[in-house]
Every structure is written in C-alpha cells, then in structure tokens.
Protein backbone atom coordinates (compact mmCIF):
# COMPACT_ATOMS: atom_id res chain seq x y z
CA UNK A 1 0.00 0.00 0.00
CA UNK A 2 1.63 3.67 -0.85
CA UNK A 3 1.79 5.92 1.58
CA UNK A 4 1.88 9.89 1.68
CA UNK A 5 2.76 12.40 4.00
CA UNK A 6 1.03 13.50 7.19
CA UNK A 7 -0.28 16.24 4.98
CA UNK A 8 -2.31 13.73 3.67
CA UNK A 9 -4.32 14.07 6.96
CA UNK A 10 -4.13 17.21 7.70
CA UNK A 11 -5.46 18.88 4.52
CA UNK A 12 -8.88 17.32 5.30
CA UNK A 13 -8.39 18.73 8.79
CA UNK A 14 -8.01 22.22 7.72
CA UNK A 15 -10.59 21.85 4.62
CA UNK A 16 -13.48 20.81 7.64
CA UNK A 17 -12.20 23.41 9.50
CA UNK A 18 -12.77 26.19 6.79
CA UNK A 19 -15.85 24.89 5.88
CA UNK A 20 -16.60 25.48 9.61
CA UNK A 21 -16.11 29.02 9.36
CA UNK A 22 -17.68 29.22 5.85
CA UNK A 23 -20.91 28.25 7.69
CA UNK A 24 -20.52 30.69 10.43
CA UNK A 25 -20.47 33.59 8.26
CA UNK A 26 -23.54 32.26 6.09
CA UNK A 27 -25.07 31.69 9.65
CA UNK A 28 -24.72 35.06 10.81
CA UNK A 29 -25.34 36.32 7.66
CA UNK A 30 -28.62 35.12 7.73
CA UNK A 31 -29.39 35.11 11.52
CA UNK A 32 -28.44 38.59 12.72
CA UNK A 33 -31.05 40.33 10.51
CA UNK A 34 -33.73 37.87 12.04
CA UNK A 35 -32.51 38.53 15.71
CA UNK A 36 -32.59 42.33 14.85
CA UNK A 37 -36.39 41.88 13.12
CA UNK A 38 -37.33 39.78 16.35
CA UNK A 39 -35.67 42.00 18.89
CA UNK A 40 -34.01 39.11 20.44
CA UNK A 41 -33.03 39.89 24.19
CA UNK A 42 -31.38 38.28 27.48
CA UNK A 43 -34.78 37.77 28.16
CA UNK A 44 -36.53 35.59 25.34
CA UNK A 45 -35.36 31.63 25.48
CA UNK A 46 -34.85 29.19 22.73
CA UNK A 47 -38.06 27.88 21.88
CA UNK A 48 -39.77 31.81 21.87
CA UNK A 49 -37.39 32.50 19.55
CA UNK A 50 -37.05 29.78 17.39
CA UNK A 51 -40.78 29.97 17.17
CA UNK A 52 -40.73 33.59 15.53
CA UNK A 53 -37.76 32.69 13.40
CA UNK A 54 -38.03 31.10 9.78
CA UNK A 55 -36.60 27.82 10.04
CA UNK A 56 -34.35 28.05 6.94
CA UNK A 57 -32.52 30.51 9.37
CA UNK A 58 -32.46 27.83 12.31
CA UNK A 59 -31.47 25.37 9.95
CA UNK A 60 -28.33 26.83 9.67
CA UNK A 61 -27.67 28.16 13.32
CA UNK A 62 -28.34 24.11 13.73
CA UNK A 63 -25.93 23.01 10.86
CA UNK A 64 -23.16 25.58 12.59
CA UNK A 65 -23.92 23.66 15.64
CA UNK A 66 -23.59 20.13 14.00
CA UNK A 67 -20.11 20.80 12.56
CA UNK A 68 -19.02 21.14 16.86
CA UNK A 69 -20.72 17.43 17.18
CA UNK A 70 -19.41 14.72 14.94
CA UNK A 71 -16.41 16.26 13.32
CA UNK A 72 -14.87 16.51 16.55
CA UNK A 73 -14.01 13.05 16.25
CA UNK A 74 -12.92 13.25 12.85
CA UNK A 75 -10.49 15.78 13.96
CA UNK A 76 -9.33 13.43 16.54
CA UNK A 77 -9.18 10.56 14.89
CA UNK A 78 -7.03 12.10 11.75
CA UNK A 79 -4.90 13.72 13.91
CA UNK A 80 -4.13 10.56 15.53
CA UNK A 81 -4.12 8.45 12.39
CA UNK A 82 -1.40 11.37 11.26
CA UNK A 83 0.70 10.55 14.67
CA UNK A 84 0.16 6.69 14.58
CA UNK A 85 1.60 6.67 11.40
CA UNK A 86 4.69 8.53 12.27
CA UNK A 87 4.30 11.27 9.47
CA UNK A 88 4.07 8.64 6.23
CA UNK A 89 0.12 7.60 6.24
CA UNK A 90 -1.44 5.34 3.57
CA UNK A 91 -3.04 6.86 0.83
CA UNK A 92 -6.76 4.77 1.76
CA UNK A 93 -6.69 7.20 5.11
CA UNK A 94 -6.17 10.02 2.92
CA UNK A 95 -8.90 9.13 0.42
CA UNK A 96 -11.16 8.50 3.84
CA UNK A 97 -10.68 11.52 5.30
CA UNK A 98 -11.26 13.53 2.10
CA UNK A 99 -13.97 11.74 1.37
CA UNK A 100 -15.37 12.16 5.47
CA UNK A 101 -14.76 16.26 4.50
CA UNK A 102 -16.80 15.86 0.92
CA UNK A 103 -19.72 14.53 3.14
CA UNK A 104 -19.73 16.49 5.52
CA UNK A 105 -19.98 19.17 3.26
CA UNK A 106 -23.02 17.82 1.20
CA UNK A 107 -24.38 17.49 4.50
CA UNK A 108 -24.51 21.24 5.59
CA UNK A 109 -25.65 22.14 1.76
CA UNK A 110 -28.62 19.95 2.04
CA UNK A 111 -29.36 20.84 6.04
CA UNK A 112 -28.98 24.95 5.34
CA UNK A 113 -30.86 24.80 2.04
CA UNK A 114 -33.50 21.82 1.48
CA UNK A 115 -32.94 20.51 5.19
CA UNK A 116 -34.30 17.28 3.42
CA UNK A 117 -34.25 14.43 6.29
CA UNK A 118 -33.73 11.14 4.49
CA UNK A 119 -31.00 13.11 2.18
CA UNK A 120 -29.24 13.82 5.59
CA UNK A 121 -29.61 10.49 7.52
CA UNK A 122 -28.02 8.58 4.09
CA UNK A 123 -25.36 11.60 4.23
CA UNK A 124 -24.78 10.71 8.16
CA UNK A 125 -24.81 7.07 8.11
CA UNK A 126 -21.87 7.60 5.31
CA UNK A 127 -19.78 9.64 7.24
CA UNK A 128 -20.69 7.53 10.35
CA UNK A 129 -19.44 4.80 9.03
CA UNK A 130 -16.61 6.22 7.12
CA UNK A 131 -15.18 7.19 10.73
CA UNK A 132 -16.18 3.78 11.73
CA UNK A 133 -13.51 2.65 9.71
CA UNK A 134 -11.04 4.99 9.98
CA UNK A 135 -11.43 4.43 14.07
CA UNK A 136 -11.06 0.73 13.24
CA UNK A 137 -7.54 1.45 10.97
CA UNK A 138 -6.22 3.58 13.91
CA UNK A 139 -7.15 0.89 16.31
CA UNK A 140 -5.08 -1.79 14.49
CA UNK A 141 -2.20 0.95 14.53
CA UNK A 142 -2.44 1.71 18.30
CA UNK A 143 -3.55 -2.02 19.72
C-alpha cells in the first residue's frame, strides 16, 4: 500500500475546519437580521425564539452547531491516524478523510438549504461509518 505524507491528513483537517467558518459567516449572515427583526433579548429563550424565526434561518444556526458534534471526532481521529503513522500515512486514510470532509460538506448544503431528512440520515450514516472505519484502521495501529 503507498503511503503519503502526514499532509495527507491534515489537509482534510483544515478543509473541515474552513468549511466550519464558511458556515458561520452564512449563519450570521442570515441570523443577525432575524434577531434584529425579532428583537431578540437576554430575556426571550430558545423555543420563543425559534418559534418567531423562519426555520431556513435555524437550519443553519443548527448546521453551525452540527459541525461542533461529529467532526470533533474526525479531527481526533485524523490527527491521531497522522501521529500513529509517524508522518508517512497510507493513501486509503487520505482518500477517507477527504472523502469524510466531501460529506460532511453535502451534508450542511442539504441541512442549510433543502434541510431534506432522508438526504441527511443517508449523508450521516456515510460519514458515520466512514469514521467507523477509519477508528477501526487507527485501532489496528495503536492495539
């Protein structure tokens, strides 16, 4: 099997990360002029004010809030698959990890546009189980 730098690992890492922050922008981009319209204050909880705002806008507040959930572990895992390996990682956790990062992406598309459920549960159970087997690669690394 061929193997590639660290890099290899922590491109995907960085990629997730920036698409992260791309979502945070296009969250408050959307978001703040809601709050402002609804006058949100200290005062008004959650539910009141998801109830007066359009869900397209709390889809992606929620979407921002999903990319703190499950990547965390991708982060985690790559990072360790990247330190397992001592710097020289096979290309298959390099294809994984961009392809973990591709998904993840679709993912916030559909949730902040169509927030289509069965189009995000297929899109989750992929990247579940890509991590799956990335976990179970840096398990028979570390074990």
């Amino acid at each position: 099997m061929s193997s590639i730098t660290a890099s290899g690992l922590l491109g995907p890492i960085a990629a997730l990360n920036g698409w992260t922050l791309v979502m945070e922008v296009w969250m408050y981009a959307v978001c703040i002029p809601v709050y402002n319209r609804i006058k949100v204050t200290s005062q008004i909880t959650k539910s009141q004010m998801d109830a007066q705002m359009p869900a397209p806008a709390r889809w992606k507040r929620d979407n921002y809030n999903h990319l703190f959930e499950q990547p965390t572990q991708f982060y985690a895992i790559a990072l360790a698959l990247a330190v397992a390996h001592g710097g020289k990682i096979a290309q298959l956790d390099s294809i994984l990890a961009w392809t973990y990062v591709g998904v993840r992406v679709l993912h916030s598309l559909v949730q902040s546009t169509t927030n289509t459920l069965s189009a995000r549960f297929l899109l989750f159970g992929f990247s579940s189980s890509i991590l799956a087997v990335m976990t179970g690669r840096l398990a028979m690394l570390v074990l």
